[in-house]
PDB file of N, CA and C in Angstrom:
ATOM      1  N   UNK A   1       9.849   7.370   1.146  1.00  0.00           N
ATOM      2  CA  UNK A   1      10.571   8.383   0.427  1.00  0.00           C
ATOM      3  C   UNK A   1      10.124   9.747   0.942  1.00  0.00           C
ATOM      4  N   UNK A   2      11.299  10.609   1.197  1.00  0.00           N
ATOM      5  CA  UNK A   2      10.648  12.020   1.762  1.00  0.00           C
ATOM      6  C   UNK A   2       9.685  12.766   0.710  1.00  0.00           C
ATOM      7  N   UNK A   3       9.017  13.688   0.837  1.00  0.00           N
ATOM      8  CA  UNK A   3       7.992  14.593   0.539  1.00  0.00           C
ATOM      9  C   UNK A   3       6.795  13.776  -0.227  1.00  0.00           C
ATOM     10  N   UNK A   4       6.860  12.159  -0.184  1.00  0.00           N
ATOM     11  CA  UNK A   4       5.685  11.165  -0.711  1.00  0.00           C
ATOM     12  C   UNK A   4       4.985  11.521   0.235  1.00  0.00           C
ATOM     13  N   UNK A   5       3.778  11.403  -0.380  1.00  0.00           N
ATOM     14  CA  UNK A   5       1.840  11.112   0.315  1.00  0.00           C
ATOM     15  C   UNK A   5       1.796   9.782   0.325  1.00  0.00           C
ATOM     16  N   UNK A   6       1.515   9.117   1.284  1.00  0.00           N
ATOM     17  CA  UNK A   6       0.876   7.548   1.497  1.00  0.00           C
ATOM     18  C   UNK A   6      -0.662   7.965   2.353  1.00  0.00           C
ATOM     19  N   UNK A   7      -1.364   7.297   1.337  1.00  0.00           N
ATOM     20  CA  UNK A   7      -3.086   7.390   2.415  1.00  0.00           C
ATOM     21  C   UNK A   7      -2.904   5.413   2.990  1.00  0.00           C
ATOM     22  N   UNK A   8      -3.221   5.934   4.491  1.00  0.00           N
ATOM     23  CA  UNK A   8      -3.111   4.507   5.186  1.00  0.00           C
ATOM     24  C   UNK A   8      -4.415   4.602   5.579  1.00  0.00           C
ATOM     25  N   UNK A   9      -5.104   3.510   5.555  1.00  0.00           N
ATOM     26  CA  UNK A   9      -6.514   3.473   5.901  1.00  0.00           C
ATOM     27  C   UNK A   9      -7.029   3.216   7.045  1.00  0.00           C
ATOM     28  N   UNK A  10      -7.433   3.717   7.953  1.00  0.00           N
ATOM     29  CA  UNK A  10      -8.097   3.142   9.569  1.00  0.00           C
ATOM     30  C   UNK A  10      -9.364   3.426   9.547  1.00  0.00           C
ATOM     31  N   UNK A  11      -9.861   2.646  10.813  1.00  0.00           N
ATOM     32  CA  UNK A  11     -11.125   2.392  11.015  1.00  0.00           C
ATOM     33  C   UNK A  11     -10.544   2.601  12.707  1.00  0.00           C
ATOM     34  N   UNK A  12     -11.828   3.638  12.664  1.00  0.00           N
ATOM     35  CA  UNK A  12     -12.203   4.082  14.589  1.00  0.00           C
ATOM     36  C   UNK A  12     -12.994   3.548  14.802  1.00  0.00           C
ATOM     37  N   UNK A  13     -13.468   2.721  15.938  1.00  0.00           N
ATOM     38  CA  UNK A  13     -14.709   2.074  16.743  1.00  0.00           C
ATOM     39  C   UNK A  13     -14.975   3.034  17.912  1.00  0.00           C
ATOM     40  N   UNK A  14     -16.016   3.952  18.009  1.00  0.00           N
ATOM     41  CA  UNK A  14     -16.257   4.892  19.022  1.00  0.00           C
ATOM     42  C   UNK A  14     -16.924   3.967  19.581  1.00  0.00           C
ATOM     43  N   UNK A  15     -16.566   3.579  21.101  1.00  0.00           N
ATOM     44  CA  UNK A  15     -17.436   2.630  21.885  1.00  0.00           C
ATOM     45  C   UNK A  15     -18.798   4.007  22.199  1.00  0.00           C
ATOM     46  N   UNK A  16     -19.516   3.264  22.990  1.00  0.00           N
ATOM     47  CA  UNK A  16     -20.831   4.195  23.846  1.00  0.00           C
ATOM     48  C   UNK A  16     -20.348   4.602  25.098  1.00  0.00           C
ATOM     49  N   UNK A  17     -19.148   4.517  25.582  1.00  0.00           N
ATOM     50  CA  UNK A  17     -18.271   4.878  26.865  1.00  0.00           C
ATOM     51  C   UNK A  17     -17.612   6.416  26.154  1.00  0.00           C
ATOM     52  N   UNK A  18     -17.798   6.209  25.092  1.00  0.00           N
ATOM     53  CA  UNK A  18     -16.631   7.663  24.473  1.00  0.00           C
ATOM     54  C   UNK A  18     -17.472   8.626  25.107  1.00  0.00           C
ATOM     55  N   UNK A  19     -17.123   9.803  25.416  1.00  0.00           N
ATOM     56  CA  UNK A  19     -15.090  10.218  25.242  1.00  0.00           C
ATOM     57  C   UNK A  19     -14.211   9.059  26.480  1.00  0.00           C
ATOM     58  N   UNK A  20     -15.167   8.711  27.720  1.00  0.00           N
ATOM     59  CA  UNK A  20     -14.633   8.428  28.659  1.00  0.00           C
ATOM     60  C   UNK A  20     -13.593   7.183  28.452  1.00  0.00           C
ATOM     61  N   UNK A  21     -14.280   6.379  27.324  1.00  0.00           N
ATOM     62  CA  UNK A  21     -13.195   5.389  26.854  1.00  0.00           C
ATOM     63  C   UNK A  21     -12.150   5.680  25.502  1.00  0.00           C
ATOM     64  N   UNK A  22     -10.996   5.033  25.781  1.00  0.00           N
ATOM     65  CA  UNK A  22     -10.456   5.174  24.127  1.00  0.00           C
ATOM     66  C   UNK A  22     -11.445   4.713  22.796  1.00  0.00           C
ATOM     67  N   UNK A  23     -11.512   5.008  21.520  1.00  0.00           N
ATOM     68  CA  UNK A  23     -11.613   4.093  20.729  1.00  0.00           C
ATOM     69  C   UNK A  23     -10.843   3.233  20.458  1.00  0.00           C
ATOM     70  N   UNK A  24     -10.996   2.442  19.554  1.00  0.00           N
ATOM     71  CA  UNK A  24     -10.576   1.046  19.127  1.00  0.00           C
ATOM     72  C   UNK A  24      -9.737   1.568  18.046  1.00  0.00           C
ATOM     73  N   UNK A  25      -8.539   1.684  17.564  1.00  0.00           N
ATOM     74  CA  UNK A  25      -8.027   1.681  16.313  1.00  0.00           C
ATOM     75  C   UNK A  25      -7.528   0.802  15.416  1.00  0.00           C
ATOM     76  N   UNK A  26      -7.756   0.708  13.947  1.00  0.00           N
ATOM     77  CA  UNK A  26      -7.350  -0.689  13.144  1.00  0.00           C
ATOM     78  C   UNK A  26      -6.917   0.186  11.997  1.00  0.00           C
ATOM     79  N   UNK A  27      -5.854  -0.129  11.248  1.00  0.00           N
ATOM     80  CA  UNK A  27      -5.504  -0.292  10.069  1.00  0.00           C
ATOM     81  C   UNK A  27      -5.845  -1.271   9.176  1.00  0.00           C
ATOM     82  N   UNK A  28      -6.846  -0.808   8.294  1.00  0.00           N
ATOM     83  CA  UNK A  28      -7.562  -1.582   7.220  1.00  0.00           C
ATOM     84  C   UNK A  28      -6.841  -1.917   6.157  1.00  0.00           C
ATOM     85  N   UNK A  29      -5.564  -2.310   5.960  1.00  0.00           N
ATOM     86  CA  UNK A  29      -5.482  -2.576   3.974  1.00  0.00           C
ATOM     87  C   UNK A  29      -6.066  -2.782   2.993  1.00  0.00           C
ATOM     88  N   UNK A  30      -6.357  -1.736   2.194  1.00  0.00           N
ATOM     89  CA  UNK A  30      -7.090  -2.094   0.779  1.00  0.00           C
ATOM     90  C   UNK A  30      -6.578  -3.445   0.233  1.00  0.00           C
ATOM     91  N   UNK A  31      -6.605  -4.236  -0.706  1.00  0.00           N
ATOM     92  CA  UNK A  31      -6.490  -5.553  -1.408  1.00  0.00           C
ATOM     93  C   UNK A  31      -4.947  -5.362  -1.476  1.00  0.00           C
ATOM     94  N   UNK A  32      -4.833  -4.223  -2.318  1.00  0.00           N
ATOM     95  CA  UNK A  32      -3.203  -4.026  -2.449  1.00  0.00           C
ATOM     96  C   UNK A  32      -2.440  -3.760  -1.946  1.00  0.00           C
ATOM     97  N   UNK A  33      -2.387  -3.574  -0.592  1.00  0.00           N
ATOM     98  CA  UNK A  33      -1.722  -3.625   0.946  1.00  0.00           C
ATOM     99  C   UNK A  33      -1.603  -4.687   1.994  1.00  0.00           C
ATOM    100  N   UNK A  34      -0.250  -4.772   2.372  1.00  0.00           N
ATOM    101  CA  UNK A  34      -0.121  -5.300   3.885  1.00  0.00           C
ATOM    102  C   UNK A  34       0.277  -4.874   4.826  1.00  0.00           C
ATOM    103  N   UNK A  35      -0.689  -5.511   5.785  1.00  0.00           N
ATOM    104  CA  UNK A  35      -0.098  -5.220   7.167  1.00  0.00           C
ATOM    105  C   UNK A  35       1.432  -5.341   7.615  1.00  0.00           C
ATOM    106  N   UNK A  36       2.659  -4.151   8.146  1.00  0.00           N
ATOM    107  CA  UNK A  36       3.931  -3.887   8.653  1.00  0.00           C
ATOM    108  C   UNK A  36       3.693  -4.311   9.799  1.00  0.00           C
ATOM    109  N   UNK A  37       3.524  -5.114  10.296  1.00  0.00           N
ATOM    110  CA  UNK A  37       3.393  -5.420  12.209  1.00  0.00           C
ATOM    111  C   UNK A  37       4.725  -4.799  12.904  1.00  0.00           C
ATOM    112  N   UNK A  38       4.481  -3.718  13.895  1.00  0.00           N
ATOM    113  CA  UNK A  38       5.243  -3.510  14.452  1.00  0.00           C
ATOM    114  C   UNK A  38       4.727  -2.976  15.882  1.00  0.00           C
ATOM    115  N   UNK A  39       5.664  -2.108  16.878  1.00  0.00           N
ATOM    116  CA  UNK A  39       5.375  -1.981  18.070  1.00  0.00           C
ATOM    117  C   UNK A  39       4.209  -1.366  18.005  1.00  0.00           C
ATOM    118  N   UNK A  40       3.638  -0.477  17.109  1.00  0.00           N
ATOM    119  CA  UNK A  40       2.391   0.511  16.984  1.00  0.00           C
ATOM    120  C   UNK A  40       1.307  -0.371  16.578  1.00  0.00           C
ATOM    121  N   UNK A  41       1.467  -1.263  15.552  1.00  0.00           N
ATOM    122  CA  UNK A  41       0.519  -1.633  15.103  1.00  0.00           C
ATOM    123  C   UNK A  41       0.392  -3.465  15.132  1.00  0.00           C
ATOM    124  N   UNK A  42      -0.595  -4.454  15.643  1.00  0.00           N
ATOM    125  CA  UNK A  42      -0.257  -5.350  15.224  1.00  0.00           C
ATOM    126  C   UNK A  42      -0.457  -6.388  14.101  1.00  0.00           C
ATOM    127  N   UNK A  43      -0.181  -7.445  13.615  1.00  0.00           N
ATOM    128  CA  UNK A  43      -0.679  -8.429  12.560  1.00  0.00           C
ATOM    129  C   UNK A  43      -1.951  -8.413  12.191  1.00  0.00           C
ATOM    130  N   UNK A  44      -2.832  -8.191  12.493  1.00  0.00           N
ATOM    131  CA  UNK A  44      -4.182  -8.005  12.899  1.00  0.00           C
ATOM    132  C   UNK A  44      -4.894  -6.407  12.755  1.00  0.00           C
ATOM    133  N   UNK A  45      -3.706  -5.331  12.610  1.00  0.00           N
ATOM    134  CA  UNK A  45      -3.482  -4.088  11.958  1.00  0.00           C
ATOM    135  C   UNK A  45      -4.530  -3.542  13.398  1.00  0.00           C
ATOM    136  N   UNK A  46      -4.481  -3.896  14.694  1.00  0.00           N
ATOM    137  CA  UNK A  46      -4.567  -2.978  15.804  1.00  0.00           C
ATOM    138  C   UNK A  46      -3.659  -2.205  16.078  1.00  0.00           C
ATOM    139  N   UNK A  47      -3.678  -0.743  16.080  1.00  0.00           N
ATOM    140  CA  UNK A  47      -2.881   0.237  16.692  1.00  0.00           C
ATOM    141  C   UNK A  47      -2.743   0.590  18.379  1.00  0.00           C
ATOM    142  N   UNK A  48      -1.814   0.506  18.583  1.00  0.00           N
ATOM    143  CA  UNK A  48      -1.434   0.633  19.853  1.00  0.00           C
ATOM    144  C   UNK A  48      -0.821   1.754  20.022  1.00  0.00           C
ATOM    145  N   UNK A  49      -0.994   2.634  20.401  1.00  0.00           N
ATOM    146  CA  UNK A  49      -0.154   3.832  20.987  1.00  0.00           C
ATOM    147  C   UNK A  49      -0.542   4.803  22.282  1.00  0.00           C
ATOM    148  N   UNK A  50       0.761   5.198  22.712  1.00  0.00           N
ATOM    149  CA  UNK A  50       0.338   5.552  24.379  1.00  0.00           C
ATOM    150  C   UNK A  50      -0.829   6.421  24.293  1.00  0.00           C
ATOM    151  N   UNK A  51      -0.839   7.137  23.160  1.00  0.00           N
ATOM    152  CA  UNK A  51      -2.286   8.442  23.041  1.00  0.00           C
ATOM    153  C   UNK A  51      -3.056   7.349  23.326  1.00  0.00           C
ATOM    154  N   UNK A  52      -3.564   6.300  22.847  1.00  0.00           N
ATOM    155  CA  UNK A  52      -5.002   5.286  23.195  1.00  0.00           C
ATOM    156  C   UNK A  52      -4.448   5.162  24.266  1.00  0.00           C
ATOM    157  N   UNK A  53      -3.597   4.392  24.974  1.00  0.00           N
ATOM    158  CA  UNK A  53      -3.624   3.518  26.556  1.00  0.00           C
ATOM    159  C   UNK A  53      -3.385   4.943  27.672  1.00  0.00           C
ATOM    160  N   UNK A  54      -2.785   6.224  27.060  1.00  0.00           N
ATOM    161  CA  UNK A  54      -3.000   6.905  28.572  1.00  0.00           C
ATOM    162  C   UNK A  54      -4.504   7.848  28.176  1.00  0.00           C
ATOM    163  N   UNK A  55      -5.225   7.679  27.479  1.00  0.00           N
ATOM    164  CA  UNK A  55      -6.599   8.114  26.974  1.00  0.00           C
ATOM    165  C   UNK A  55      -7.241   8.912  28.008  1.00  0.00           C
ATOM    166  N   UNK A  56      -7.263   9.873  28.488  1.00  0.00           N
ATOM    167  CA  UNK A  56      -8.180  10.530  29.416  1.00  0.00           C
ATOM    168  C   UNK A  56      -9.200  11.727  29.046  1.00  0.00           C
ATOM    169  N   UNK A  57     -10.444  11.730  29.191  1.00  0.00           N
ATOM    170  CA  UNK A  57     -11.527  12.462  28.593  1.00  0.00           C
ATOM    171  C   UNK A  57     -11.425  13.861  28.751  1.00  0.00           C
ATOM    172  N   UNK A  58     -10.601  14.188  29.460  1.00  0.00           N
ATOM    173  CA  UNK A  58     -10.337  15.923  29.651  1.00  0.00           C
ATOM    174  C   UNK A  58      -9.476  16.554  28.780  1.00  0.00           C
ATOM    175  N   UNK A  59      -8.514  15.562  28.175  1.00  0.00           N
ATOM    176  CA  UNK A  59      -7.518  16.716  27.164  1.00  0.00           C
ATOM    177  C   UNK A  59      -7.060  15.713  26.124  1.00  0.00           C
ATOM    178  N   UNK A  60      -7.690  14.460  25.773  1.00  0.00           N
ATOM    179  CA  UNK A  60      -7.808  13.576  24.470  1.00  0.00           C
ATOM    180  C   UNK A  60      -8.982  13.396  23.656  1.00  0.00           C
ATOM    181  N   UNK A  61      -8.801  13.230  22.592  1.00  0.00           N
ATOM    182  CA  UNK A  61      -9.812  13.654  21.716  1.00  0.00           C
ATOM    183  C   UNK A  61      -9.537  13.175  19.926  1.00  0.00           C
ATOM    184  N   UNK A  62     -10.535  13.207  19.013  1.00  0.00           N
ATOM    185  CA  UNK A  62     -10.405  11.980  17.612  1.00  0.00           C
ATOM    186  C   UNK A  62      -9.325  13.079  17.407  1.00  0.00           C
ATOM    187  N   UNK A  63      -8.975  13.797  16.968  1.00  0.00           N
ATOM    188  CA  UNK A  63      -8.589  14.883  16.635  1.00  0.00           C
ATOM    189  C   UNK A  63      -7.238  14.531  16.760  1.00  0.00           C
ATOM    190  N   UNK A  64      -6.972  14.629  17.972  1.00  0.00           N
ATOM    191  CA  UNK A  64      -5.391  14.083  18.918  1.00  0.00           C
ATOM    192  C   UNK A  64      -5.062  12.984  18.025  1.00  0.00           C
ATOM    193  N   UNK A  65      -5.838  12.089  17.992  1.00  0.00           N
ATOM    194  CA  UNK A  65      -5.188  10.737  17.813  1.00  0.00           C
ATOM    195  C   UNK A  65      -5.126  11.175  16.633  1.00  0.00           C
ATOM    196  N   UNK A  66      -5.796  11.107  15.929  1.00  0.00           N
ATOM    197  CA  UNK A  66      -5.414  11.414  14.219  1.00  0.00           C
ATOM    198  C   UNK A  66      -4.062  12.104  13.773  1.00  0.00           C
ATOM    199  N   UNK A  67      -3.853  13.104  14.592  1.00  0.00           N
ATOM    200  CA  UNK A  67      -2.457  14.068  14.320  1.00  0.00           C
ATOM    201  C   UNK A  67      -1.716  12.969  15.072  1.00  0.00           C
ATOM    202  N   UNK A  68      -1.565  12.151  15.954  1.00  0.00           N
ATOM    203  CA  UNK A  68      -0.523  11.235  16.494  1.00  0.00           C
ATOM    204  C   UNK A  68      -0.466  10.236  16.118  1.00  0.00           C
ATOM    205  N   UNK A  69      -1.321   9.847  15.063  1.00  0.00           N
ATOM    206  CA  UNK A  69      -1.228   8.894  14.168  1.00  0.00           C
ATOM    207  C   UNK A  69      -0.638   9.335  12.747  1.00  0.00           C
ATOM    208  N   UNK A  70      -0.935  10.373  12.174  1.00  0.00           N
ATOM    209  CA  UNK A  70      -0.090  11.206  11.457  1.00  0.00           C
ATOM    210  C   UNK A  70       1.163  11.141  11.358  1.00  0.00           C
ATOM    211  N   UNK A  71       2.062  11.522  12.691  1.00  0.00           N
ATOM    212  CA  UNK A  71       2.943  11.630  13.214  1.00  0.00           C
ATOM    213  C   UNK A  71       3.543   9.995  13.007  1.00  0.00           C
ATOM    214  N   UNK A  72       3.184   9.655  13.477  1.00  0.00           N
ATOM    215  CA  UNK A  72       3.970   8.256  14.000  1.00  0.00           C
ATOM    216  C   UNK A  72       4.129   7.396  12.601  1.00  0.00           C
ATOM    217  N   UNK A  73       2.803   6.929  11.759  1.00  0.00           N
ATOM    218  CA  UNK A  73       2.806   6.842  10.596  1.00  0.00           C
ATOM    219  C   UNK A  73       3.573   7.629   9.660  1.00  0.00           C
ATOM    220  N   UNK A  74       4.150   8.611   9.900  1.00  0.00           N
ATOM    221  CA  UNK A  74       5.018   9.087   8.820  1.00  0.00           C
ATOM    222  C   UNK A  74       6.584   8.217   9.182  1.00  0.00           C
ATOM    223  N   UNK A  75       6.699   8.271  10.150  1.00  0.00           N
ATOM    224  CA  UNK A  75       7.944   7.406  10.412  1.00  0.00           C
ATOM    225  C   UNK A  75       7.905   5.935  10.030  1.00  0.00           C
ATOM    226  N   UNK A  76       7.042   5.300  10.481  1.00  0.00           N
ATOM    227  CA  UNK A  76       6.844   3.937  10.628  1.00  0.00           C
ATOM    228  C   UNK A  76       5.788   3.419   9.471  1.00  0.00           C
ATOM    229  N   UNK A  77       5.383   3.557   8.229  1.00  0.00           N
ATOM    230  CA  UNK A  77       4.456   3.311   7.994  1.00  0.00           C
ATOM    231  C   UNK A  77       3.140   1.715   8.325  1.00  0.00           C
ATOM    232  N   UNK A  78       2.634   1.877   8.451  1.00  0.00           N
ATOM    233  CA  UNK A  78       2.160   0.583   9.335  1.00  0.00           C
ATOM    234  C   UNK A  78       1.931   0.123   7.942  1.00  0.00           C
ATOM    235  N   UNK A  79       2.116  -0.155   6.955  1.00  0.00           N
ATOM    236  CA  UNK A  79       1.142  -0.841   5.308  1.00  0.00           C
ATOM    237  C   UNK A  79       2.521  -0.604   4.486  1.00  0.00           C
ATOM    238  N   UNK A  80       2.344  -1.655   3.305  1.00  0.00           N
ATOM    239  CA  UNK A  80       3.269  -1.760   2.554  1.00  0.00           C
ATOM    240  C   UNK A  80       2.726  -2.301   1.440  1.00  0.00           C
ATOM    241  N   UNK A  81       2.803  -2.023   0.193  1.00  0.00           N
ATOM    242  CA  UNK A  81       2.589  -2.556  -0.999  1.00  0.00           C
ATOM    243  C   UNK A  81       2.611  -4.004  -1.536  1.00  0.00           C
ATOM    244  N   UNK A  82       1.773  -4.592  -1.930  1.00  0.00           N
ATOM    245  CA  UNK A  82       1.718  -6.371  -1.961  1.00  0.00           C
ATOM    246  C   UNK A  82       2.863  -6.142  -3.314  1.00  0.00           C
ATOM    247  N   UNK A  83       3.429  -6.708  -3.412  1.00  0.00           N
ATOM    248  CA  UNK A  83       4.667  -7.374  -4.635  1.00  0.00           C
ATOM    249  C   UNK A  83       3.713  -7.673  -6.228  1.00  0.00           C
ATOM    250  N   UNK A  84       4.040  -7.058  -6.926  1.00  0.00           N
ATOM    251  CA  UNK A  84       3.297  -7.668  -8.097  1.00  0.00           C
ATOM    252  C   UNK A  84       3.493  -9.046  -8.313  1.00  0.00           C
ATOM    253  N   UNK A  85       2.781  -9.759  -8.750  1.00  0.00           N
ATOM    254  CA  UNK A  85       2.912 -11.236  -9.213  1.00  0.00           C
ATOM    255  C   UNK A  85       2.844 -11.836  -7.311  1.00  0.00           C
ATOM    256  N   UNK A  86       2.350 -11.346  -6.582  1.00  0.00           N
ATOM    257  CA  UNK A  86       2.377 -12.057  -5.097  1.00  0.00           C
ATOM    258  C   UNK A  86       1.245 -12.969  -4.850  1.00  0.00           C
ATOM    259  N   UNK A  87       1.486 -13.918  -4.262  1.00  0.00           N
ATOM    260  CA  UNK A  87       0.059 -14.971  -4.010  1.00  0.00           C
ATOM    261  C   UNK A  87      -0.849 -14.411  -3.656  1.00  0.00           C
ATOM    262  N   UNK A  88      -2.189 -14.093  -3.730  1.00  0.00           N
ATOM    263  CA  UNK A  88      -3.347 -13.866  -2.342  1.00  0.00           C
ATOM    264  C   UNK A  88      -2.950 -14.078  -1.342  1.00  0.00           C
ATOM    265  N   UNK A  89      -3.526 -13.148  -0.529  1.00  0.00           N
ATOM    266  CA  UNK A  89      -3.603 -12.874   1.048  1.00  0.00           C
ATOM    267  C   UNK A  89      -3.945 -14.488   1.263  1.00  0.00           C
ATOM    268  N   UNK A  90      -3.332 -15.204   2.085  1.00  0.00           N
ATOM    269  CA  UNK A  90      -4.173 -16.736   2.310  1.00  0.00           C
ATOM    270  C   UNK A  90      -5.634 -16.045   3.206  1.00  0.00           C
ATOM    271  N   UNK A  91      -6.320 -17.531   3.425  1.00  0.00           N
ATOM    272  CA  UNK A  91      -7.550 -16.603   4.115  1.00  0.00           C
ATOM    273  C   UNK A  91      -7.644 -17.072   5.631  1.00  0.00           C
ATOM    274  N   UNK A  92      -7.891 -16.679   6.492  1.00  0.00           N
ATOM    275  CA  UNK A  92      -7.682 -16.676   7.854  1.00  0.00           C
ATOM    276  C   UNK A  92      -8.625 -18.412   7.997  1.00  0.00           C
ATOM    277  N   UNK A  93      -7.819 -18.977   9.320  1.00  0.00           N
ATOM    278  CA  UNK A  93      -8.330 -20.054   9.705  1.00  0.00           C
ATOM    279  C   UNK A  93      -9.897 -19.701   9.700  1.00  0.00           C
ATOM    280  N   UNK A  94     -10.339 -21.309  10.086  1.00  0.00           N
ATOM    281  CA  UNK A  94     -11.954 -20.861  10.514  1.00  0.00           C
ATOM    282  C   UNK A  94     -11.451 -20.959  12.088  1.00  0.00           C
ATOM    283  N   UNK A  95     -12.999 -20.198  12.850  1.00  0.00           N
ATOM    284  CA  UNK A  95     -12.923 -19.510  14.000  1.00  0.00           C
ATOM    285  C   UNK A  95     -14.051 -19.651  14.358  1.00  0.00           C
ATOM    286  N   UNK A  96     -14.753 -20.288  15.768  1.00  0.00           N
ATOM    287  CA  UNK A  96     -15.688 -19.970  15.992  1.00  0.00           C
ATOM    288  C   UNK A  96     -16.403 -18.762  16.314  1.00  0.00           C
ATOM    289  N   UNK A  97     -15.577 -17.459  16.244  1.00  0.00           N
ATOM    290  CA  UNK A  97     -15.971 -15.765  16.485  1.00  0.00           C
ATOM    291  C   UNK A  97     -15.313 -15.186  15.186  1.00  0.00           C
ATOM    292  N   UNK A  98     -15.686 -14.396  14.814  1.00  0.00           N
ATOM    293  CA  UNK A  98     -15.367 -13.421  13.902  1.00  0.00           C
ATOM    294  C   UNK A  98     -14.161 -13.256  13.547  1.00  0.00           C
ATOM    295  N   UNK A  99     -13.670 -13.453  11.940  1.00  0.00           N
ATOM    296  CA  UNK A  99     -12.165 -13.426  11.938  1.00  0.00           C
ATOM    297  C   UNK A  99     -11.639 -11.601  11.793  1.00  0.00           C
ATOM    298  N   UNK A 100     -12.340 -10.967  12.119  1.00  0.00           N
ATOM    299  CA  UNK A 100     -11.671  -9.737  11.919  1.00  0.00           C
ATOM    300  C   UNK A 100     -11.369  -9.344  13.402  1.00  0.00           C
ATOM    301  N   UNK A 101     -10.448  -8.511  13.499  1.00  0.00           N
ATOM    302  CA  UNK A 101      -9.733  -8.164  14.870  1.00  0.00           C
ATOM    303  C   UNK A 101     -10.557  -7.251  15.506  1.00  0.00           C
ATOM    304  N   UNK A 102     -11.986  -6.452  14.892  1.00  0.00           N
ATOM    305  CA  UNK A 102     -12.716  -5.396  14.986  1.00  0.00           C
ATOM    306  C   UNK A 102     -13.605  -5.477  15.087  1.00  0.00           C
ATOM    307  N   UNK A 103     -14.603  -5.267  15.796  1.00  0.00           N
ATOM    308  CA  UNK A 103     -15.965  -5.743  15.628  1.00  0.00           C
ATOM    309  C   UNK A 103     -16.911  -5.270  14.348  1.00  0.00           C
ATOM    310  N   UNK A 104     -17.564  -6.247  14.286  1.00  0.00           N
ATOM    311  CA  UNK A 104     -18.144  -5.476  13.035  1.00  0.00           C
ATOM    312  C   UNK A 104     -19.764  -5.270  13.243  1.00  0.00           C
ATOM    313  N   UNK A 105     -20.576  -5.792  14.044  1.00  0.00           N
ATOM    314  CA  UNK A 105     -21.717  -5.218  14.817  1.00  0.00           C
ATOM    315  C   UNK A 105     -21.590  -3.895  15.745  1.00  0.00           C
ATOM    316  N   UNK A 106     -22.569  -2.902  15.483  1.00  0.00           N
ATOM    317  CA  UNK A 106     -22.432  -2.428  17.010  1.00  0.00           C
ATOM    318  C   UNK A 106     -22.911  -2.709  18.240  1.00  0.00           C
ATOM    319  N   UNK A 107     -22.052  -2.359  19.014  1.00  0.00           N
ATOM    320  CA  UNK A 107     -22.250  -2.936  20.547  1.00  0.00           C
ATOM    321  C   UNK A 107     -23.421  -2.045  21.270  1.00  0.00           C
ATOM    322  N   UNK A 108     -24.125  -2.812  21.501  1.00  0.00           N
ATOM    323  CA  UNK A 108     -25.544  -1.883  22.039  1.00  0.00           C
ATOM    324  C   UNK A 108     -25.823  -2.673  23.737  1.00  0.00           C
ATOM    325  N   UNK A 109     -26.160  -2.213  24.688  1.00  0.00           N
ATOM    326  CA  UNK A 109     -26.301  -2.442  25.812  1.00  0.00           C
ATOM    327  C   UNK A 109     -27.620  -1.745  26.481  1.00  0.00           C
ATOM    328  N   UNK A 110     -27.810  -2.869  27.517  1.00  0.00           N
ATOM    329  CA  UNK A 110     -29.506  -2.528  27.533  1.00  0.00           C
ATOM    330  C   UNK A 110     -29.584  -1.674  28.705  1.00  0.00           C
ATOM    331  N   UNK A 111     -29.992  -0.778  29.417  1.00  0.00           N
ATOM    332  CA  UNK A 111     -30.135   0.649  30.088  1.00  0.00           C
ATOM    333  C   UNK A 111     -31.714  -0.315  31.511  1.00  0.00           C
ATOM    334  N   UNK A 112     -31.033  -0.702  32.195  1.00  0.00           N
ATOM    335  CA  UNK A 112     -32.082  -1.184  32.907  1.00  0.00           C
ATOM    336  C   UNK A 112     -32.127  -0.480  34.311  1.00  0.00           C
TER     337      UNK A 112
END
């Protein structure tokens, strides 16, 4: 609806390559949200957009992405409201690696 506020929730993963690498972007849903899978974002609530894949350390920055996530999210919202009376989220298969699309350790690397 025009002139509505929607807060959509993400999570940045600044690798130890930043700025030189993109971060990681995810759309988190609170309990009472689902994931919209679409070209920006997928099932798994990874964001994809050319600001991350043409990412270059001289004139991109959190800043950027946030306003182009802004942007794009106002059109598209990536999250949508669970239905009252809706089943639970089912819960993800088991997996021998981590069922979240994100890491949830940080990645530390040894300097030899």
């Amino acid at each position: 609806m025009y002139g509505s506020t929607y807060n959509i929730p993400i999570c940045l993963w600044i690798l130890d390559t930043h700025p030189y690498s993109a971060p990681m972007a995810f759309v988190k849903p609170t309990a009472d949200m689902l994931i919209k899978a679409s070209r920006h974002v997928d099932q798994n609530g990874k964001i994809y957009l050319p600001y991350l894949h043409e990412w270059n350390p001289d004139v991109s920055d959190l800043i950027g992405l946030v306003q182009v996530m802004i942007m794009t999210f106002s059109e598209m919202p990536p999250v949508y409201a669970k239905p009252k009376g809706a089943p639970p989220t089912p819960a993800q298969p088991a997996m021998p690696y981590p069922t979240t699309p994100y890491p949830t350790q940080p990645i530390l690397h040894a300097i030899t």
